[in-house]
C-alpha atoms as a PDB file:
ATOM      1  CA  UNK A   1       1.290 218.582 168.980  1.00  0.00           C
ATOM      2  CA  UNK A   2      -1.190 215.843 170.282  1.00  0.00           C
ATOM      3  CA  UNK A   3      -2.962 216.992 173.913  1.00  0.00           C
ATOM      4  CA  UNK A   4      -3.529 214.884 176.934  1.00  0.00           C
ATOM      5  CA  UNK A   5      -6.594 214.358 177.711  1.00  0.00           C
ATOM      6  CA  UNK A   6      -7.943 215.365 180.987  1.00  0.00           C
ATOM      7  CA  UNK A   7     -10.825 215.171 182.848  1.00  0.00           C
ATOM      8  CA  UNK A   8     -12.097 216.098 186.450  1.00  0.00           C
ATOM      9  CA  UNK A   9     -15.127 214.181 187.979  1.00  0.00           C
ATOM     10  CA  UNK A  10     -17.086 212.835 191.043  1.00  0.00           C
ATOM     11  CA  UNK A  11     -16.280 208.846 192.244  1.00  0.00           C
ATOM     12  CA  UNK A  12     -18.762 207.300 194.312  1.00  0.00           C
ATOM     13  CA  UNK A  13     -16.365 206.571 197.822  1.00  0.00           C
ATOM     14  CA  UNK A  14     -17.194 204.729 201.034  1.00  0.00           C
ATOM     15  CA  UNK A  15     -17.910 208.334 202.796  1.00  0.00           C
ATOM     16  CA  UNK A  16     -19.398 209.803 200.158  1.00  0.00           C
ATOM     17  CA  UNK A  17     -18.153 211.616 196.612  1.00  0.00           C
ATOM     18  CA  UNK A  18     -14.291 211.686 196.067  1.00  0.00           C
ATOM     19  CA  UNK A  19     -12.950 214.575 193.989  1.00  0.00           C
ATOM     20  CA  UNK A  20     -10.123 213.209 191.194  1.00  0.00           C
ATOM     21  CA  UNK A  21      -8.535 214.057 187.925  1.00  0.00           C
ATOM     22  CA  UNK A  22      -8.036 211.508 184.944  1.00  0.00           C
ATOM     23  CA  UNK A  23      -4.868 212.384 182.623  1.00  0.00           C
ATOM     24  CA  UNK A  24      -4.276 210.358 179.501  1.00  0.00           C
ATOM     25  CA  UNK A  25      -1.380 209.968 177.926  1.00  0.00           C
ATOM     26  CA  UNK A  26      -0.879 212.800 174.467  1.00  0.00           C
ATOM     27  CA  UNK A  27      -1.226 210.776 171.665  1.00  0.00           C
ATOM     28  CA  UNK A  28      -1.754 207.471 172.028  1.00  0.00           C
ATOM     29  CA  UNK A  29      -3.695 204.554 173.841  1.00  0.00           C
ATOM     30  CA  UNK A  30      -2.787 204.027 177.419  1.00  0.00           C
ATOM     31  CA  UNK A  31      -0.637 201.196 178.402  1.00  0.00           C
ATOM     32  CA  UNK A  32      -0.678 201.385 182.149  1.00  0.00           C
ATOM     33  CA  UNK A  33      -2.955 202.656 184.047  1.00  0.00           C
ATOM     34  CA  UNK A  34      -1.548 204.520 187.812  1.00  0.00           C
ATOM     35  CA  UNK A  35      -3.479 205.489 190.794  1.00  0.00           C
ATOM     36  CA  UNK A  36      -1.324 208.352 193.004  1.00  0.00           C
ATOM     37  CA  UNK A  37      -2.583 209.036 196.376  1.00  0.00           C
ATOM     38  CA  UNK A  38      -1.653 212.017 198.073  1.00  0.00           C
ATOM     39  CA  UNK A  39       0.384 212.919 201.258  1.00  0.00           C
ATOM     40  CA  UNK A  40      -1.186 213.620 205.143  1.00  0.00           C
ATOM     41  CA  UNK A  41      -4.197 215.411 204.796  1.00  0.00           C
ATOM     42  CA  UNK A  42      -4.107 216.780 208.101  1.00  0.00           C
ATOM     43  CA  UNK A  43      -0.651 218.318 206.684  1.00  0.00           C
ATOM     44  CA  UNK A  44      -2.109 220.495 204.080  1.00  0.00           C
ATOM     45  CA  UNK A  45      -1.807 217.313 201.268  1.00  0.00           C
ATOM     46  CA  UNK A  46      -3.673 217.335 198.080  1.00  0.00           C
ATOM     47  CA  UNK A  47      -3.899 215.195 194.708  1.00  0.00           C
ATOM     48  CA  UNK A  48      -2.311 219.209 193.386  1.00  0.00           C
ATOM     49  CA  UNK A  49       0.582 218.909 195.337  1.00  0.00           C
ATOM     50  CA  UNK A  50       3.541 219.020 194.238  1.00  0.00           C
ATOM     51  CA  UNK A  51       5.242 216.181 193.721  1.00  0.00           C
ATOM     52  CA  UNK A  52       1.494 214.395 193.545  1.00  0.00           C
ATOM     53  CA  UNK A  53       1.696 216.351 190.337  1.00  0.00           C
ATOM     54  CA  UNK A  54       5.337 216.045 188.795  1.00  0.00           C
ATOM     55  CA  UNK A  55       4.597 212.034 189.536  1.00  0.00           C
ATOM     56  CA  UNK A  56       1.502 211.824 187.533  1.00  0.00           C
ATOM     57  CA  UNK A  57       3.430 213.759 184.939  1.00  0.00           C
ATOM     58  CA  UNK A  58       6.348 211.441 184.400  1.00  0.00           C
ATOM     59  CA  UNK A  59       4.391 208.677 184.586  1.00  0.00           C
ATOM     60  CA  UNK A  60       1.796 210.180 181.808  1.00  0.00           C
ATOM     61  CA  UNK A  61       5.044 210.637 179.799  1.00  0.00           C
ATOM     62  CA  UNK A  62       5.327 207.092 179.743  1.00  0.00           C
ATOM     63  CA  UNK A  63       2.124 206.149 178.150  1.00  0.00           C
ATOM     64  CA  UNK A  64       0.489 205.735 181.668  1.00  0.00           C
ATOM     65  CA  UNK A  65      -3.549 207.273 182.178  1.00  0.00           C
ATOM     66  CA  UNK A  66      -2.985 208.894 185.890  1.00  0.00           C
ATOM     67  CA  UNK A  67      -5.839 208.750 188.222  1.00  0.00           C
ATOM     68  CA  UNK A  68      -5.230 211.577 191.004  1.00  0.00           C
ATOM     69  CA  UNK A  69      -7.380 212.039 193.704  1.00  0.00           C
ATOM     70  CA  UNK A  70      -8.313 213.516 197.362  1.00  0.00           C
ATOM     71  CA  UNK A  71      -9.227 211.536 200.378  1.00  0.00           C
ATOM     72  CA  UNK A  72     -11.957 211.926 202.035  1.00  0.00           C
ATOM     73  CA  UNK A  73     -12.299 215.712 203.848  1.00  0.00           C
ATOM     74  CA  UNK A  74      -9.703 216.919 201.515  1.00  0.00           C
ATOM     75  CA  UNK A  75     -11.479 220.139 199.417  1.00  0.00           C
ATOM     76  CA  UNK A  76     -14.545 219.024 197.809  1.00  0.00           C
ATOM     77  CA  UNK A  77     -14.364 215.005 198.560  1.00  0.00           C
ATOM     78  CA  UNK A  78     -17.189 214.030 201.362  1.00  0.00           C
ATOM     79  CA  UNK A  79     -15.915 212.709 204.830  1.00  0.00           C
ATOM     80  CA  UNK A  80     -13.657 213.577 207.500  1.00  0.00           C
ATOM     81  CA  UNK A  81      -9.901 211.805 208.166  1.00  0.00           C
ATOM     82  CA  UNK A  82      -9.497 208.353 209.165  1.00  0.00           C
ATOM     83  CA  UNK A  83      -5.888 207.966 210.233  1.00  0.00           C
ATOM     84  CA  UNK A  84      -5.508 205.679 207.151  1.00  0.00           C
ATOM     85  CA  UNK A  85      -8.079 203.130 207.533  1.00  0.00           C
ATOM     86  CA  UNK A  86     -10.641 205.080 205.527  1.00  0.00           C
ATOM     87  CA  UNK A  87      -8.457 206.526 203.584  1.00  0.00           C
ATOM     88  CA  UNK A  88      -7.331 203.167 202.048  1.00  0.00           C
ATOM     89  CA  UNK A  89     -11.225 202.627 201.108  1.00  0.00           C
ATOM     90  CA  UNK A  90     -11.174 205.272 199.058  1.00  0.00           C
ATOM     91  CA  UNK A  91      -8.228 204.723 197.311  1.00  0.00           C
ATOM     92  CA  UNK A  92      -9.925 201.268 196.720  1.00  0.00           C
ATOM     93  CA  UNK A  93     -12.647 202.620 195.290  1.00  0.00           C
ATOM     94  CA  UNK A  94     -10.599 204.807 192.775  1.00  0.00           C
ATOM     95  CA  UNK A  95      -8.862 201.662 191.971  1.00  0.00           C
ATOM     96  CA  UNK A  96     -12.282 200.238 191.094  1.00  0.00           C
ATOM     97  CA  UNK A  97     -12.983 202.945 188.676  1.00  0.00           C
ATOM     98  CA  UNK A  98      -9.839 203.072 187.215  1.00  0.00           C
ATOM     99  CA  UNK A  99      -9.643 199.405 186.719  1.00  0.00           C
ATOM    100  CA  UNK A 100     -13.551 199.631 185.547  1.00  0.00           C
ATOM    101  CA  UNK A 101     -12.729 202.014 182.526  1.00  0.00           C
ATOM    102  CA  UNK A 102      -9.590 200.960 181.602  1.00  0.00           C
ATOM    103  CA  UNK A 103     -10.071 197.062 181.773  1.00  0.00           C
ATOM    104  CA  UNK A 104      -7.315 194.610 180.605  1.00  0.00           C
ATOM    105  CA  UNK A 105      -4.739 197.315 180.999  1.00  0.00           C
ATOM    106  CA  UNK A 106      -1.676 196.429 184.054  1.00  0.00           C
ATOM    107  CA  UNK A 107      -1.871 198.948 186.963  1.00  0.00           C
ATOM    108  CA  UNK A 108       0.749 200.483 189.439  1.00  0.00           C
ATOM    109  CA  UNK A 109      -0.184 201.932 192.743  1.00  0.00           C
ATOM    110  CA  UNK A 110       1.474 204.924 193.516  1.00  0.00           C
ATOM    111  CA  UNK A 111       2.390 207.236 196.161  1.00  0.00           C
ATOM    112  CA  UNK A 112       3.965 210.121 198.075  1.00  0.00           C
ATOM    113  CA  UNK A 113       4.987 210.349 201.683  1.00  0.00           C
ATOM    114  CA  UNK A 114       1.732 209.301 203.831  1.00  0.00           C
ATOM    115  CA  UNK A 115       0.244 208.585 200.248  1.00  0.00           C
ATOM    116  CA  UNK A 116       2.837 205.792 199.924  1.00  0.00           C
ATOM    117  CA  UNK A 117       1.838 204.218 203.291  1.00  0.00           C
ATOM    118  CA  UNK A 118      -1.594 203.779 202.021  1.00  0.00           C
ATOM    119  CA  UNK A 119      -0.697 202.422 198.433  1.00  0.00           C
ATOM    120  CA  UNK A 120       1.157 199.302 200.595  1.00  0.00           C
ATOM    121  CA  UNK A 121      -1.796 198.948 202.839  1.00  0.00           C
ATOM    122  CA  UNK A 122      -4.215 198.550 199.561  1.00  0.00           C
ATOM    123  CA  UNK A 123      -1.897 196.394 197.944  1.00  0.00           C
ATOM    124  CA  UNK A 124      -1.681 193.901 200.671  1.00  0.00           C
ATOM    125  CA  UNK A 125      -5.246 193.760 200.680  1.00  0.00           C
ATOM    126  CA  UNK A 126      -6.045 193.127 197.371  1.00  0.00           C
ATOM    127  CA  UNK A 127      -7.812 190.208 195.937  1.00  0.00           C
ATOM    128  CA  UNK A 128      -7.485 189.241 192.383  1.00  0.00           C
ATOM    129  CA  UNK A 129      -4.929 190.779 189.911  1.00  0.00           C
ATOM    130  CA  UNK A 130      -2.336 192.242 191.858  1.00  0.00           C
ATOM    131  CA  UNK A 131      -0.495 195.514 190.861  1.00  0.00           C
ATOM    132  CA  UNK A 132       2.646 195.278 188.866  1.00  0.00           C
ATOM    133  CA  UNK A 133       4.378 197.572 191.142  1.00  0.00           C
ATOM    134  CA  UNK A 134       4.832 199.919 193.523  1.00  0.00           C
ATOM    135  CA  UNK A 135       5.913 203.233 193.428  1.00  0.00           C
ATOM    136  CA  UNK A 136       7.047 205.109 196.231  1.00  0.00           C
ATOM    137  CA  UNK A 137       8.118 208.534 197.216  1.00  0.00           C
ATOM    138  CA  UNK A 138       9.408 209.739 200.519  1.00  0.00           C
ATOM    139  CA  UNK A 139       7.922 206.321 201.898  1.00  0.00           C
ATOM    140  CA  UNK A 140       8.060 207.969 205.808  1.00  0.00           C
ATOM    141  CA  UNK A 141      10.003 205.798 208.364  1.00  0.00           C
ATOM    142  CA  UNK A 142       9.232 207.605 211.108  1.00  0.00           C
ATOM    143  CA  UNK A 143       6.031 205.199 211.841  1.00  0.00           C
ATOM    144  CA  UNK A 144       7.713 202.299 212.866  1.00  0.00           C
ATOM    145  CA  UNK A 145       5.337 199.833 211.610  1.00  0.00           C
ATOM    146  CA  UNK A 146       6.529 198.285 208.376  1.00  0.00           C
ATOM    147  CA  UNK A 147       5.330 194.559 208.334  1.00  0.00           C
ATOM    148  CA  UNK A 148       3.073 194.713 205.434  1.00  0.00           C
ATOM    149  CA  UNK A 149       5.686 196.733 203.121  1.00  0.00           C
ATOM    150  CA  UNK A 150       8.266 193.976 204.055  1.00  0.00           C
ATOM    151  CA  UNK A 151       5.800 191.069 203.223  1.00  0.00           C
ATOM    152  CA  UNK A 152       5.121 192.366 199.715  1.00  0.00           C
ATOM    153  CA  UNK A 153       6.286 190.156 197.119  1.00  0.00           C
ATOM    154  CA  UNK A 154       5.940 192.695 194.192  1.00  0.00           C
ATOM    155  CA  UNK A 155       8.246 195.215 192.938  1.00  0.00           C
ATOM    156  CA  UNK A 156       8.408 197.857 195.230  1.00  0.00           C
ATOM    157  CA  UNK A 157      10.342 201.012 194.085  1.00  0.00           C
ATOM    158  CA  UNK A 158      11.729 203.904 196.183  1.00  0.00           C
ATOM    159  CA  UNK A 159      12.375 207.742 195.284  1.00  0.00           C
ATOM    160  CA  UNK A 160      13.975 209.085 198.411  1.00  0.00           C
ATOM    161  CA  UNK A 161      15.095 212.425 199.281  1.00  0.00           C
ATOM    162  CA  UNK A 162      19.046 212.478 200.443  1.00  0.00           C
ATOM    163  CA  UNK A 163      17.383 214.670 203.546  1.00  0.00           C
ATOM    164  CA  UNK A 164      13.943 213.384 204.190  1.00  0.00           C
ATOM    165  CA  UNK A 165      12.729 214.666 207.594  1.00  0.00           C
ATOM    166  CA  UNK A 166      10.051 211.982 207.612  1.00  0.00           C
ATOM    167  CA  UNK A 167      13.046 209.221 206.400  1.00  0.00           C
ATOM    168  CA  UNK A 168      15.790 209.703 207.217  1.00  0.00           C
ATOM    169  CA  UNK A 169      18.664 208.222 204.344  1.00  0.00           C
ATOM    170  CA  UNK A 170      19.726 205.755 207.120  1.00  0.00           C
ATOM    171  CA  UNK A 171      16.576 204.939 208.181  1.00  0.00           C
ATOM    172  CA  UNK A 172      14.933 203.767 204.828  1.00  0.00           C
ATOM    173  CA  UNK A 173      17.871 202.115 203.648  1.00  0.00           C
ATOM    174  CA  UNK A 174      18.070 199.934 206.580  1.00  0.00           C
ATOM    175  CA  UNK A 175      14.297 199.203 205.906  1.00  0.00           C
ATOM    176  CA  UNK A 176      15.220 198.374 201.883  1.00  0.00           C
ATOM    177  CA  UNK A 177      18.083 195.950 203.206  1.00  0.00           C
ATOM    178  CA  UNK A 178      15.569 193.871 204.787  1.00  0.00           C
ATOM    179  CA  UNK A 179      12.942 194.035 202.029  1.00  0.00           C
ATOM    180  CA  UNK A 180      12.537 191.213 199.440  1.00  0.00           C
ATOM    181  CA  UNK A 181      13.506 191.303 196.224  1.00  0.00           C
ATOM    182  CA  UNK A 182      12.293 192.494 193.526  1.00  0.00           C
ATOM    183  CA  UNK A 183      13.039 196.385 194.573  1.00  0.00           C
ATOM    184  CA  UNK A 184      14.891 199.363 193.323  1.00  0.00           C
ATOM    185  CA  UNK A 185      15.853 202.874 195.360  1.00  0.00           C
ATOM    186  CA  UNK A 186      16.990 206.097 193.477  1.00  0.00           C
ATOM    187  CA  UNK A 187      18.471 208.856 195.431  1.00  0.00           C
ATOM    188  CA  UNK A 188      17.405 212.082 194.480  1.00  0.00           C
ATOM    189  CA  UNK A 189      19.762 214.740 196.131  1.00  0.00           C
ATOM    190  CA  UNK A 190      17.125 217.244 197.967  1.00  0.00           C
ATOM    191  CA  UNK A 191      17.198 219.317 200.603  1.00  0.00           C
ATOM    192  CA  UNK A 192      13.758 218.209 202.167  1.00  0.00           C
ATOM    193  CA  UNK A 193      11.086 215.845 202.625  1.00  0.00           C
ATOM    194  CA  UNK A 194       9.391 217.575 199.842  1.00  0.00           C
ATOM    195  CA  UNK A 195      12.370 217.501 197.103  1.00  0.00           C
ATOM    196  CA  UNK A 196      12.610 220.880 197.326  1.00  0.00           C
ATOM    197  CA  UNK A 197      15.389 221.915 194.954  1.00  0.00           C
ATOM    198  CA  UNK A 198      15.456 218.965 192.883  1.00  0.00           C
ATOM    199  CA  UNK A 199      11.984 218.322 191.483  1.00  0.00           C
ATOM    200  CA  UNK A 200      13.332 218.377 187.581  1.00  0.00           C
ATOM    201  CA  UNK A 201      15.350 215.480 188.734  1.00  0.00           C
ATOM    202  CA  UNK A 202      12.361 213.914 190.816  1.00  0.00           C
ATOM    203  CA  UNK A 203      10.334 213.871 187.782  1.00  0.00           C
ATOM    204  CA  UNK A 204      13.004 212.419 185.569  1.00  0.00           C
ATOM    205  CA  UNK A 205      14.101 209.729 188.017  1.00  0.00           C
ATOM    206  CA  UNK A 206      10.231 208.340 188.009  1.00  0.00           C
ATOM    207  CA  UNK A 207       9.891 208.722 184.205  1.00  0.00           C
ATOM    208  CA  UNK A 208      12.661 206.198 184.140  1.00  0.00           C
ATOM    209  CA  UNK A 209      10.775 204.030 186.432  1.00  0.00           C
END
């Protein structure tokens, strides 16, 4: 049986070096490339967490090459926490590199929980080729500012948690009512934030993605 490739390394980042891991598909040439960016920093988040990880992992079992990665302060990448702003800079500059070594090849931003919140905030600030989609898990609802999610015009798609803390099931679907089209939301019937319970069927709802 073929092997993904996999590779850890050093990106050059705004505040200094940002820790990631590249995943390839097993097999055969990429045909996406994804960047997943991780949830709250200051809440113990990492490019290993868990559903950082089962993400990349359905999405690799699509044929996509999965750039993880941790913002800036998180274990071995340079800087301290930004509230955001900084943190979107880096995930710009692992875009950059990702983009760089895979040119020609569509991308998707992707992202859990506070991860999510930056993956809109980079989109709507990108110039040139814009991403194909979005993916987004446990997008949390309880910061109240969603203008630049709702002014998206690209597919943005939702993997929700039936009892997210941080988004509450009323909550984000009020917020996808108003959203444009195109869009999708999946359901996953968990018991937390986190998808405790039910990651199998978190993983298998984003490999159908």
């Amino acid at each position: 049986m073929a092997r993904r490739q996999i590779e850890s390394l050093f990106l050059d980042g705004p505040a200094g070096r940002i820790e990631a891991i590249i995943e390839e598909p097993a097999g055969a040439a990429p045909s996406e490339a994804v960047l997943v960016c991780h949830p709250h920093p200051l809440g113990g988040g990492t490019m290993h967490n868990k559903v950082v990880y089962r993400m990349a992992r359905a999405l690799r079992s699509r044929g996509a090459v999965v750039l993880r990665f941790n913002f800036r302060g998180v274990h071995l990448s340079q800087g301290v926490h930004d509230d955001g702003r900084g943190e979107t800079e880096d995930a710009r500059a692992a875009l950059s590199f990702l983009t760089a070594r895979y040119p020609g090849l569509p991308y998707t931003l992707a992202g859990f929980s506070f991860g999510s919140r930056v993956s809109v905030r980079l989109a709507s600030t990108i110039d040139g080729v814009p991403p194909r989609r979005l993916i987004l898990a446990g997008y949390p609802t309880v910061y109240r500012n969603h203008e630049l999610l709702q002014s998206l015009r690209i597919p943005r798609l939702f993997v929700h948690s039936t009892n997210d803390e941080f988004g509450p099931k009323t909550e984000l679907q009020s917020l996808y009512d108003r959203l444009w089209h195109p869009k999708q939301l999946l359901w996953i019937e968990a018991t937390d934030h986190f998808f405790a319970d039910a990651l199998d069927a978190f993983e298998h709802a984003v490999s159908g993605l």
